[in-house]
N, C-alpha and C. Protein backbone atom coordinates (compact mmCIF):
# COMPACT_ATOMS: atom_id res chain seq x y z
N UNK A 1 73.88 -164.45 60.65
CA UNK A 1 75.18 -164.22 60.05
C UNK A 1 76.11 -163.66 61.11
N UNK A 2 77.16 -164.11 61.26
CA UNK A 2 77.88 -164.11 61.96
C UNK A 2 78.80 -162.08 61.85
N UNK A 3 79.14 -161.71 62.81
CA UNK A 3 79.51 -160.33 62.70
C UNK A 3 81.42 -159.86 62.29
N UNK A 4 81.19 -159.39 61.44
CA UNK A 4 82.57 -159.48 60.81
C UNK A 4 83.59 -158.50 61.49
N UNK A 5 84.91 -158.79 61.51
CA UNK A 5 85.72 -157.89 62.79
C UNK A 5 85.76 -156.91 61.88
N UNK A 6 86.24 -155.75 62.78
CA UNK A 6 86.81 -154.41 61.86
C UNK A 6 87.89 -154.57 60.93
N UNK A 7 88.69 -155.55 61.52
CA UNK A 7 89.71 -155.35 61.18
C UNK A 7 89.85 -156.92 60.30
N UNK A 8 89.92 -157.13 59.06
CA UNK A 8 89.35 -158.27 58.23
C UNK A 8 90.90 -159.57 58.58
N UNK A 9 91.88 -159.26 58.89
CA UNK A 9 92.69 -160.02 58.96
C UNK A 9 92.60 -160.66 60.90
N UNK A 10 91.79 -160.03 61.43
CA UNK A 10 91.29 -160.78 62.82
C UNK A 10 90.31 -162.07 62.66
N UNK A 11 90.52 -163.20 62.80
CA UNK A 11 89.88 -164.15 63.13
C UNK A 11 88.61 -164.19 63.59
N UNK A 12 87.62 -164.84 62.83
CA UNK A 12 86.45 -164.80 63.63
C UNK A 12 86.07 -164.97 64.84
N UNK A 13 87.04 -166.35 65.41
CA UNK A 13 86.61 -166.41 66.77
C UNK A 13 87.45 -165.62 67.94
N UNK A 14 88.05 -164.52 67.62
CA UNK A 14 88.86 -163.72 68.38
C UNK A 14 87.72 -162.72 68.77
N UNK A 15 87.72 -162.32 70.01
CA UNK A 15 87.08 -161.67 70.89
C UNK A 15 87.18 -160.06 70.51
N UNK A 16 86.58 -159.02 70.08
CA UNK A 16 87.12 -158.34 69.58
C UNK A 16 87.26 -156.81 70.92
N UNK A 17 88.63 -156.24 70.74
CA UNK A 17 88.86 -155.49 71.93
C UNK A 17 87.71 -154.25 72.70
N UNK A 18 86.88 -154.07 71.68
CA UNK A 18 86.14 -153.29 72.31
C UNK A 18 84.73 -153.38 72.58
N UNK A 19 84.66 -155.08 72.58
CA UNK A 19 83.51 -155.96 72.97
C UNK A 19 83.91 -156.87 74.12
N UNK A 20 83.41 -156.75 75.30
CA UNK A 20 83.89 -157.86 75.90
C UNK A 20 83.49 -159.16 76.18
N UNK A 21 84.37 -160.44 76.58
CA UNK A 21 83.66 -161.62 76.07
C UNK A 21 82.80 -161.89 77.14
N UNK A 22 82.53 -162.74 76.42
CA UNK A 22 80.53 -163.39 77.19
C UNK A 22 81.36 -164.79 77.89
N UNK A 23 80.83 -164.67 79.69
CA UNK A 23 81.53 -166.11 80.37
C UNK A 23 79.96 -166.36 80.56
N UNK A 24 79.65 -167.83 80.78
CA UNK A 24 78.15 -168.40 81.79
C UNK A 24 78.85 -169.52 82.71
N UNK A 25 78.27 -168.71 83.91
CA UNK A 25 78.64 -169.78 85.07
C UNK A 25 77.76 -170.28 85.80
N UNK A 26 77.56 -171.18 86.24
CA UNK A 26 76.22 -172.16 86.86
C UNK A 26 76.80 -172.79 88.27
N UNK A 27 76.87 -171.93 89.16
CA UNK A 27 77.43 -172.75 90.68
C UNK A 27 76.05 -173.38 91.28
N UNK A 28 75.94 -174.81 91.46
CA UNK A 28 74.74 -175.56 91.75
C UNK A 28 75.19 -176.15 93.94
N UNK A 29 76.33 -175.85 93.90
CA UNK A 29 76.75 -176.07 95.60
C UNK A 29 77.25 -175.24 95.95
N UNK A 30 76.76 -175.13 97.50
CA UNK A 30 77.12 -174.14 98.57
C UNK A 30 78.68 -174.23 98.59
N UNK A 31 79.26 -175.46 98.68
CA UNK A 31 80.72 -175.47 98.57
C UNK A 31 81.84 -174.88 97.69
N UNK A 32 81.21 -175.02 96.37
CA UNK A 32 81.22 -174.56 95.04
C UNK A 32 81.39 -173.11 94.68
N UNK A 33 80.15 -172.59 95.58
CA UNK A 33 80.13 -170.64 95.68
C UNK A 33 81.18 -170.30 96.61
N UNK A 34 81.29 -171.15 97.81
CA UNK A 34 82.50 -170.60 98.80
C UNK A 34 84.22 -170.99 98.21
N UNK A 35 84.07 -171.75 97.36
CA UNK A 35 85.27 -171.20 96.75
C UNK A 35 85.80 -170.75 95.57
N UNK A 36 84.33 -170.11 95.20
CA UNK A 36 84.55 -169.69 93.56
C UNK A 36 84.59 -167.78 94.24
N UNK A 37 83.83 -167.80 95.39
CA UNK A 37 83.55 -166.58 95.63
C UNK A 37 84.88 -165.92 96.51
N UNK A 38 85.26 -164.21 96.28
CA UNK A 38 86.10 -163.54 96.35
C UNK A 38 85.97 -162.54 97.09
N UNK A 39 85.52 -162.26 98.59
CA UNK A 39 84.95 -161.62 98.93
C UNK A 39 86.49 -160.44 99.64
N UNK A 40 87.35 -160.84 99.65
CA UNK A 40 88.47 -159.32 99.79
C UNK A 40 88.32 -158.90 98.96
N UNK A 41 88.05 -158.83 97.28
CA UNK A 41 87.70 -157.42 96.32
C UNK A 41 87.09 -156.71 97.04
N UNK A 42 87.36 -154.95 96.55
CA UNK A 42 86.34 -154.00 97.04
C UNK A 42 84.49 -154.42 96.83
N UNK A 43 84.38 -154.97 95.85
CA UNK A 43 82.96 -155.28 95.49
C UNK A 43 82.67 -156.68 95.45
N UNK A 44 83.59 -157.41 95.74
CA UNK A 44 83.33 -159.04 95.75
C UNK A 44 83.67 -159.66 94.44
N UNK A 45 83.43 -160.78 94.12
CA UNK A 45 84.25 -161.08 92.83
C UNK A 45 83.77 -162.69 92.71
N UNK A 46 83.87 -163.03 91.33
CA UNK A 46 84.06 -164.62 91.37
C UNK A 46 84.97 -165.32 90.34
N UNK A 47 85.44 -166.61 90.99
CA UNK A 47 86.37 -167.17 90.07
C UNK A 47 85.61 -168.11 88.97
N UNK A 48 86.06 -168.01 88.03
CA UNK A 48 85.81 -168.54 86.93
C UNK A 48 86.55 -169.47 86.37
N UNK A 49 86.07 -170.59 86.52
CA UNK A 49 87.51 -171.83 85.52
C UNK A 49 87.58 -171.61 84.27
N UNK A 50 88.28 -171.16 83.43
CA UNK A 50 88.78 -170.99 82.07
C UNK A 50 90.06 -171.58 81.26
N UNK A 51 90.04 -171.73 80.23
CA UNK A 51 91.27 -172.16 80.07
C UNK A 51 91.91 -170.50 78.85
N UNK A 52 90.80 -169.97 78.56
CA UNK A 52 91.18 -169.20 77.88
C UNK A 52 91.92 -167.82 78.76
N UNK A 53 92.88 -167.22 77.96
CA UNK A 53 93.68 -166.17 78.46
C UNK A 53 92.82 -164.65 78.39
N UNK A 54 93.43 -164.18 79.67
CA UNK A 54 93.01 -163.09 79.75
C UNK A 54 93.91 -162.07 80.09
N UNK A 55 93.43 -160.62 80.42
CA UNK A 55 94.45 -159.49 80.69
C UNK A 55 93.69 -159.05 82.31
N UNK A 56 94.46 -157.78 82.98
CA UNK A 56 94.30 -157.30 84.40
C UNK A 56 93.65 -156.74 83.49
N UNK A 57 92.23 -156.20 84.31
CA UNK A 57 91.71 -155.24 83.78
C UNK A 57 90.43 -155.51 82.37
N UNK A 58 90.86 -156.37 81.88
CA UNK A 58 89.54 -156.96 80.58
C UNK A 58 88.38 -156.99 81.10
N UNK A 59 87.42 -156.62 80.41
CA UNK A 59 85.95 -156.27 80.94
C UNK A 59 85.67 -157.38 80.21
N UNK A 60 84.77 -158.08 81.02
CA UNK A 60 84.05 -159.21 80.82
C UNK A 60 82.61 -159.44 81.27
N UNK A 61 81.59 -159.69 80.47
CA UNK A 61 80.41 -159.75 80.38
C UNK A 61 79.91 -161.51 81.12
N UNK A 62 79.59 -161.39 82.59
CA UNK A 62 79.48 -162.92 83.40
C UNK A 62 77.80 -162.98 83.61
N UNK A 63 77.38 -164.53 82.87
CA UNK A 63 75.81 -164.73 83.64
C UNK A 63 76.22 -165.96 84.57
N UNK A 64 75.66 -165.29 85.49
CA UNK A 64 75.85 -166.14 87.04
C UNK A 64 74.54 -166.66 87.34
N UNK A 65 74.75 -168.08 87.58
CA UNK A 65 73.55 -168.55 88.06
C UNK A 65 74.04 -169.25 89.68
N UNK A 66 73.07 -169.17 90.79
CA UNK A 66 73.23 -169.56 91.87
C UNK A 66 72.79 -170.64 92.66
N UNK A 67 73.14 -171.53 93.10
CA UNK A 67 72.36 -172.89 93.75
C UNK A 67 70.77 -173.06 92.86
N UNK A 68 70.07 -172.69 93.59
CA UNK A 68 68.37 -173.47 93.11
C UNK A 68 67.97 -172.33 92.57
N UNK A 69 68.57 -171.02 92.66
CA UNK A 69 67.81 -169.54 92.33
C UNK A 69 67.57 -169.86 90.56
N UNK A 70 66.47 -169.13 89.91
CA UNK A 70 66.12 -169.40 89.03
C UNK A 70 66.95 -168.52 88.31
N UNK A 71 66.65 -167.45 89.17
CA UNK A 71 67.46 -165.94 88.18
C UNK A 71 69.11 -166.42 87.69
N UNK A 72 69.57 -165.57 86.87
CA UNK A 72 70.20 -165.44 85.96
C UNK A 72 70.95 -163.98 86.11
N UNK A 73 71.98 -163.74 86.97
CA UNK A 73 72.17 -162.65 87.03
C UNK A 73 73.56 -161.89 86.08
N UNK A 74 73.26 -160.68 85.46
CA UNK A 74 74.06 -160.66 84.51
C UNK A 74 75.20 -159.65 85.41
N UNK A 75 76.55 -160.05 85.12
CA UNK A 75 77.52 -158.90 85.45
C UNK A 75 78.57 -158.58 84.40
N UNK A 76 79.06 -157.22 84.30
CA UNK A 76 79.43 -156.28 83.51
C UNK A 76 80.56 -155.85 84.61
N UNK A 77 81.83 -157.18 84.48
CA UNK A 77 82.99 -156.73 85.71
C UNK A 77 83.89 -156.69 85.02
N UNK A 78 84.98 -156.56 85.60
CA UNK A 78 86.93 -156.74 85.42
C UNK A 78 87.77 -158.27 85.63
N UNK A 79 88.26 -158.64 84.88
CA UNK A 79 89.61 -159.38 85.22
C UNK A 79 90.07 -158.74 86.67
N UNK A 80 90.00 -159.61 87.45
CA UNK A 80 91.20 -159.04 88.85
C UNK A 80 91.56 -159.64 89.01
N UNK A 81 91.73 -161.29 88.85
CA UNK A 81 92.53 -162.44 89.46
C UNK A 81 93.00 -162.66 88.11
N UNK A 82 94.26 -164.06 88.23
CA UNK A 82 94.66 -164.72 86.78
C UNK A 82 95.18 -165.95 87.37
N UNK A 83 94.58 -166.84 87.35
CA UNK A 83 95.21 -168.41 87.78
C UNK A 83 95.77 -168.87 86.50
N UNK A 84 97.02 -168.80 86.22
CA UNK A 84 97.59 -169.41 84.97
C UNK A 84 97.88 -171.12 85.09
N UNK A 85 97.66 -171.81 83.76
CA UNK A 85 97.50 -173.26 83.63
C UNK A 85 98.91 -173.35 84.52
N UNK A 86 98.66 -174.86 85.00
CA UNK A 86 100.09 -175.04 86.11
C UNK A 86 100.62 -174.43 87.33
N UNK A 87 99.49 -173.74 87.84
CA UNK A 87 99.28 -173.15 88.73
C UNK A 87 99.78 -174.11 89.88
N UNK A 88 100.55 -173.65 90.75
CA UNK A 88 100.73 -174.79 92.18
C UNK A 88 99.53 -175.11 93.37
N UNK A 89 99.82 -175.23 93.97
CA UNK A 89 98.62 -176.39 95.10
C UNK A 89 97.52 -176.31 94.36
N UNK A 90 97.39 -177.09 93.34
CA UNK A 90 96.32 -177.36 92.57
C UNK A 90 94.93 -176.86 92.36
N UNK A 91 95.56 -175.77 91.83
CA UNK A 91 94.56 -174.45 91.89
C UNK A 91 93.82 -174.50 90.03
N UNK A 92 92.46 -174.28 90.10
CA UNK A 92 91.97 -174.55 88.49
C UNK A 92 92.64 -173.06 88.08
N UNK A 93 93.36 -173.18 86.55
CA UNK A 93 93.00 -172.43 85.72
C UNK A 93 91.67 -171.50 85.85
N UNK A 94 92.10 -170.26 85.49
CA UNK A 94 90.69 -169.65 85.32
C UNK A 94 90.76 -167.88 86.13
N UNK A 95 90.13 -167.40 86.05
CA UNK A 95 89.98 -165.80 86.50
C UNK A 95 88.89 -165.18 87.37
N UNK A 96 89.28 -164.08 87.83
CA UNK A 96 88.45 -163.87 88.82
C UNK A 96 88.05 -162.65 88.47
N UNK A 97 86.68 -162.60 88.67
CA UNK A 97 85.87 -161.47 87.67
C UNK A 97 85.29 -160.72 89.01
N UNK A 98 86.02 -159.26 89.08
CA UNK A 98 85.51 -157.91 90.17
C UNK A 98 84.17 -157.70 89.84
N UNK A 99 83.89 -158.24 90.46
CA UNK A 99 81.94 -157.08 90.17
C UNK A 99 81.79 -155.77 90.17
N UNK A 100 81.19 -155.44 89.33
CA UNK A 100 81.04 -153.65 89.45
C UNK A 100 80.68 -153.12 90.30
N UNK A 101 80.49 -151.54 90.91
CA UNK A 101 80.49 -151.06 92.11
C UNK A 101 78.92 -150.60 91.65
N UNK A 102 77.74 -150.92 90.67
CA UNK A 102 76.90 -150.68 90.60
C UNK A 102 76.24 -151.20 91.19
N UNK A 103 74.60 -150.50 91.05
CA UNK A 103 73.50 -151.92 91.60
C UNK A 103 73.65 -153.43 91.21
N UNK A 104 74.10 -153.62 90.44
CA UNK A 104 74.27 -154.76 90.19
C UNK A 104 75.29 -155.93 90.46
N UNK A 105 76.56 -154.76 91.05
CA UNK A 105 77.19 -155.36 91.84
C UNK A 105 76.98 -155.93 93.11
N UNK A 106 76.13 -154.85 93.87
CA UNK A 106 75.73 -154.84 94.96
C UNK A 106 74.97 -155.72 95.02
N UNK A 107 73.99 -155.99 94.55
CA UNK A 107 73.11 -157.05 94.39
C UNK A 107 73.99 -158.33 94.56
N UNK A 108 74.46 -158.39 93.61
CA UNK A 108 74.95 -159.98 93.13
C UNK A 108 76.05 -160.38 94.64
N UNK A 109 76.63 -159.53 95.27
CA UNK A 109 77.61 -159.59 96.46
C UNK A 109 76.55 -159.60 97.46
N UNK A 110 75.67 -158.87 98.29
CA UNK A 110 74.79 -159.11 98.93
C UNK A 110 73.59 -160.50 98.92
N UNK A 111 73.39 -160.71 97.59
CA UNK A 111 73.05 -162.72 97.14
C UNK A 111 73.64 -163.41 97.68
N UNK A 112 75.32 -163.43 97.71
CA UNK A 112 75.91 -164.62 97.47
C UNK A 112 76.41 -164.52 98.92
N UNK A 113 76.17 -163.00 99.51
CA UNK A 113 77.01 -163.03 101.41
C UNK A 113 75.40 -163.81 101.77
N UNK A 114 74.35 -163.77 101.42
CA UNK A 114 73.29 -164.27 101.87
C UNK A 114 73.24 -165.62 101.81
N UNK A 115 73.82 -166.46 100.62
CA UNK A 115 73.26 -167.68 100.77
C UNK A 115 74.43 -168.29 101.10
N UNK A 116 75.92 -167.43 101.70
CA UNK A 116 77.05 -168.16 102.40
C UNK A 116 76.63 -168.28 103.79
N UNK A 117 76.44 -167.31 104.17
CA UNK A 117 75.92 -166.97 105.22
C UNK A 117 76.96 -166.94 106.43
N UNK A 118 77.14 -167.87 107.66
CA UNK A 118 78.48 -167.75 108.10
C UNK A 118 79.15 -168.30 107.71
N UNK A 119 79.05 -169.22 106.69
CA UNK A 119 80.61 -170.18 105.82
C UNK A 119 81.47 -168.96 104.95
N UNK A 120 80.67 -167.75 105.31
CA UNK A 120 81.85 -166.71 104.14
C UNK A 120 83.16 -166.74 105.15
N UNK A 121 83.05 -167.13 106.83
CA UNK A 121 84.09 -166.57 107.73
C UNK A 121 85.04 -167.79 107.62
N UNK A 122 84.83 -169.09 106.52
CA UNK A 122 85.53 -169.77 107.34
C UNK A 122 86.89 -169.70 106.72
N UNK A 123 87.43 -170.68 107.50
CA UNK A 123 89.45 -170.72 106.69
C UNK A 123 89.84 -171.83 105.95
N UNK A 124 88.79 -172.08 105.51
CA UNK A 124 89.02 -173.33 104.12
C UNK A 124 89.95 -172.59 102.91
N UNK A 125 90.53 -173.61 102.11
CA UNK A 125 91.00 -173.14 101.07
C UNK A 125 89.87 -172.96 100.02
N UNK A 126 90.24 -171.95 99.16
CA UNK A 126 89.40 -171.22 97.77
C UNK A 126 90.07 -171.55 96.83
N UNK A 127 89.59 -171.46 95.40
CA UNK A 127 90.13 -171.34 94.33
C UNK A 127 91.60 -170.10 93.96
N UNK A 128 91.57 -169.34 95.02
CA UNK A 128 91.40 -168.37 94.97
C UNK A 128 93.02 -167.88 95.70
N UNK A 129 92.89 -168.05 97.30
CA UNK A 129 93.49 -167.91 98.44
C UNK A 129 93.53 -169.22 99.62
């Protein structure tokens, strides 16, 4: 059974403010992570294609999956980017989720500088920048 909002005139499928929403992302190419990945955040970050709207600052609940890795890594980050639809030099829709400054941030940023390896230095375009 589905969980009813507090507030009975909120829509079921509305995200409710003091839950944050659930993204799953599956990057299967090296190319893919280097420009989904955000590495000027203080803790690193990744972009997310969405079409749905978000705020600076919305805590968002991300399972990240990485090239061939089996794991499933869960993050508990922030809204820091906002690519709005119609974005110029043809940039996807979608947001960029700060990783937390926990272990689990650390983790998931130390993964992904690992399997960039020196392609994190290069000057390709990102989703991103």
């Amino acid at each position: 059974m589905a969980d009813l909002p507090a507030d009975l005139n909120t829509p079921l499928n509305m995200p409710s403010p003091s839950r944050p929403s659930v993204l799953s992302l599956a990057i299967r190419e090296k190319a893919a992570l280097y420009s989904a990945y955000m590495p000027f955040l203080k803790n690193g970050g990744i972009f997310v294609p969405t079409n749905r709207s978000y705020k600076l600052g919305e805590e968002i609940y991300l399972i990240l999956t990485l090239l061939d890795d089996p794991n499933k890594y869960p993050i508990a980050g922030k809204v820091a980017w906002i690519t709005p639809a119609g974005a110029g030099n043809n940039k996807s829709q979608g947001i960029g989720v700060h990783f937390p400054s926990d272990e689990s941030g650390t983790r998931i940023k130390l993964r992904i500088d690992e399997l960039l390896g020196a392609a994190i230095r290069s000057s390709r375009a990102t989703h991103t920048l």
